[in-house]
Protein backbone atom coordinates (compact mmCIF):
# COMPACT_ATOMS: atom_id res chain seq x y z
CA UNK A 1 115.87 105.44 82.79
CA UNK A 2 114.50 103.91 85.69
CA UNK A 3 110.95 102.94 85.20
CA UNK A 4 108.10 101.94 87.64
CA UNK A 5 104.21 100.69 87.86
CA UNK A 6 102.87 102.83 90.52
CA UNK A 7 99.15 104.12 91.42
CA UNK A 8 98.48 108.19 90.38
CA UNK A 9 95.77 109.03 92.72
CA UNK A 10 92.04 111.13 91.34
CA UNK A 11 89.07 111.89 92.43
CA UNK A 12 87.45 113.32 94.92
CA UNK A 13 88.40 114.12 98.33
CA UNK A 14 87.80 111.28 100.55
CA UNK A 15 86.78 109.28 97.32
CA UNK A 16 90.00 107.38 95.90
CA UNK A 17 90.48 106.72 92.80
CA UNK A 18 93.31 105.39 91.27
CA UNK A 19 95.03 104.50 87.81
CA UNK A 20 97.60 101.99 87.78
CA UNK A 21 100.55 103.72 85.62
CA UNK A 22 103.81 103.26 84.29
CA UNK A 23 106.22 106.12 84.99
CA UNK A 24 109.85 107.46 85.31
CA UNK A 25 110.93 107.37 88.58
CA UNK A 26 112.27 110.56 88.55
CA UNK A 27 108.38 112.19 88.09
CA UNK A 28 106.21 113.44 90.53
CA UNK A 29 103.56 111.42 91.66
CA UNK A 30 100.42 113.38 90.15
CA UNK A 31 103.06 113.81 86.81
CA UNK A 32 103.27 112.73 83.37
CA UNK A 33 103.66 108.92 83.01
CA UNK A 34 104.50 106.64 79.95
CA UNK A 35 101.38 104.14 79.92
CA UNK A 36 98.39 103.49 81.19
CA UNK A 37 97.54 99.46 82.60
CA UNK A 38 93.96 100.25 84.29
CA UNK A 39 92.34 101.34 87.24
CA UNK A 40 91.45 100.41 90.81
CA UNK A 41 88.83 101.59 92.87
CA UNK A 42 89.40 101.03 96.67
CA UNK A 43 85.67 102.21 97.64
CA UNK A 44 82.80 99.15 98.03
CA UNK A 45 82.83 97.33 95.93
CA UNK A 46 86.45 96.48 95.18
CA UNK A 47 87.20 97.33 91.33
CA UNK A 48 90.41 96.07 89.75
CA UNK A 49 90.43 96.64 86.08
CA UNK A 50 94.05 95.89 84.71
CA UNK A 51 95.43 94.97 80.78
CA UNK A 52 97.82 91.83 82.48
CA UNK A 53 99.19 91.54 78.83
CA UNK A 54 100.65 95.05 79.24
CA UNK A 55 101.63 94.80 82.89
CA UNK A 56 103.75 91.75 81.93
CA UNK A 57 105.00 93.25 78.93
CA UNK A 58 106.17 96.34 81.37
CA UNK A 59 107.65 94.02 83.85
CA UNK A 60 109.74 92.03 81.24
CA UNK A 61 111.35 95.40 80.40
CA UNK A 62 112.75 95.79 83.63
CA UNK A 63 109.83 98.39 85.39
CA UNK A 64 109.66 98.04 89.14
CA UNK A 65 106.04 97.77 90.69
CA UNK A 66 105.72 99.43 94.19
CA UNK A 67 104.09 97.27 96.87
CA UNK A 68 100.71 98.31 96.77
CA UNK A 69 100.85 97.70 92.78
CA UNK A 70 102.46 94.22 93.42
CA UNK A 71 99.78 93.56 95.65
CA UNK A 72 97.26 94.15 92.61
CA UNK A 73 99.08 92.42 90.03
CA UNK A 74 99.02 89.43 92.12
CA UNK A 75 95.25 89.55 92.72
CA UNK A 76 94.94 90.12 88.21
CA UNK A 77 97.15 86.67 87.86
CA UNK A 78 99.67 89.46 85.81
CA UNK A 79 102.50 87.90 88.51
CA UNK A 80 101.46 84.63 87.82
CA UNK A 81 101.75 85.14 84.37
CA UNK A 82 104.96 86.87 84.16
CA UNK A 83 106.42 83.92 86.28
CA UNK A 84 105.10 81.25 84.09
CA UNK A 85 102.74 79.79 86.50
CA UNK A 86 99.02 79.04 85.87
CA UNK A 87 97.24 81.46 87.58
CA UNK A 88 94.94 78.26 89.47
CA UNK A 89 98.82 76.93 90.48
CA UNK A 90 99.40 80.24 91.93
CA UNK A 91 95.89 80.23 93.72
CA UNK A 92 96.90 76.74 95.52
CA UNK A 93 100.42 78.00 96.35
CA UNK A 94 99.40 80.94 98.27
């Protein structure tokens, strides 16, 4: 079962919301998904709430972030973690 870390869009309209999810490919965006890592809130100001222990734990099993979501995990040190690398390393290399 191919598994991935994606956003699944609420709120309002014109008022983004999103939780950061782990799903089944195979599932419609606004669809069931397995777990839950957080949220993010694009609106000002910038909210990124995400359980990094769980992300990583996700991503060890093989579960596929999409780009925006690899964008975020980056920014929570969860792809810094799951590589090993002190999140201050990971600051300097980029």
């Amino acid at each position: 079962m191919p598994v991935a870390i994606r956003l699944r869009r609420t709120g309002a309209k014109k008022r983004p919301f999103y939780r950061i999810v782990v799903a089944d490919n195979r599932t419609r965006l606004g669809g069931k998904y397995i777990d839950s890592l957080g949220y993010y809130n694009p609106i000002s100001p910038e909210q990124l709430e995400m359980d990094v222990d769980k992300a990583v734990d996700w991503l060890n099993r093989g579960a596929q972030p999409s780009d925006t979501v690899r964008s975020l995990l980056v920014k929570s040190g969860a792809m810094a973690k799951w590589r090993g690398i002190e999140p201050a390393a990971a600051e300097a290399a980029e």
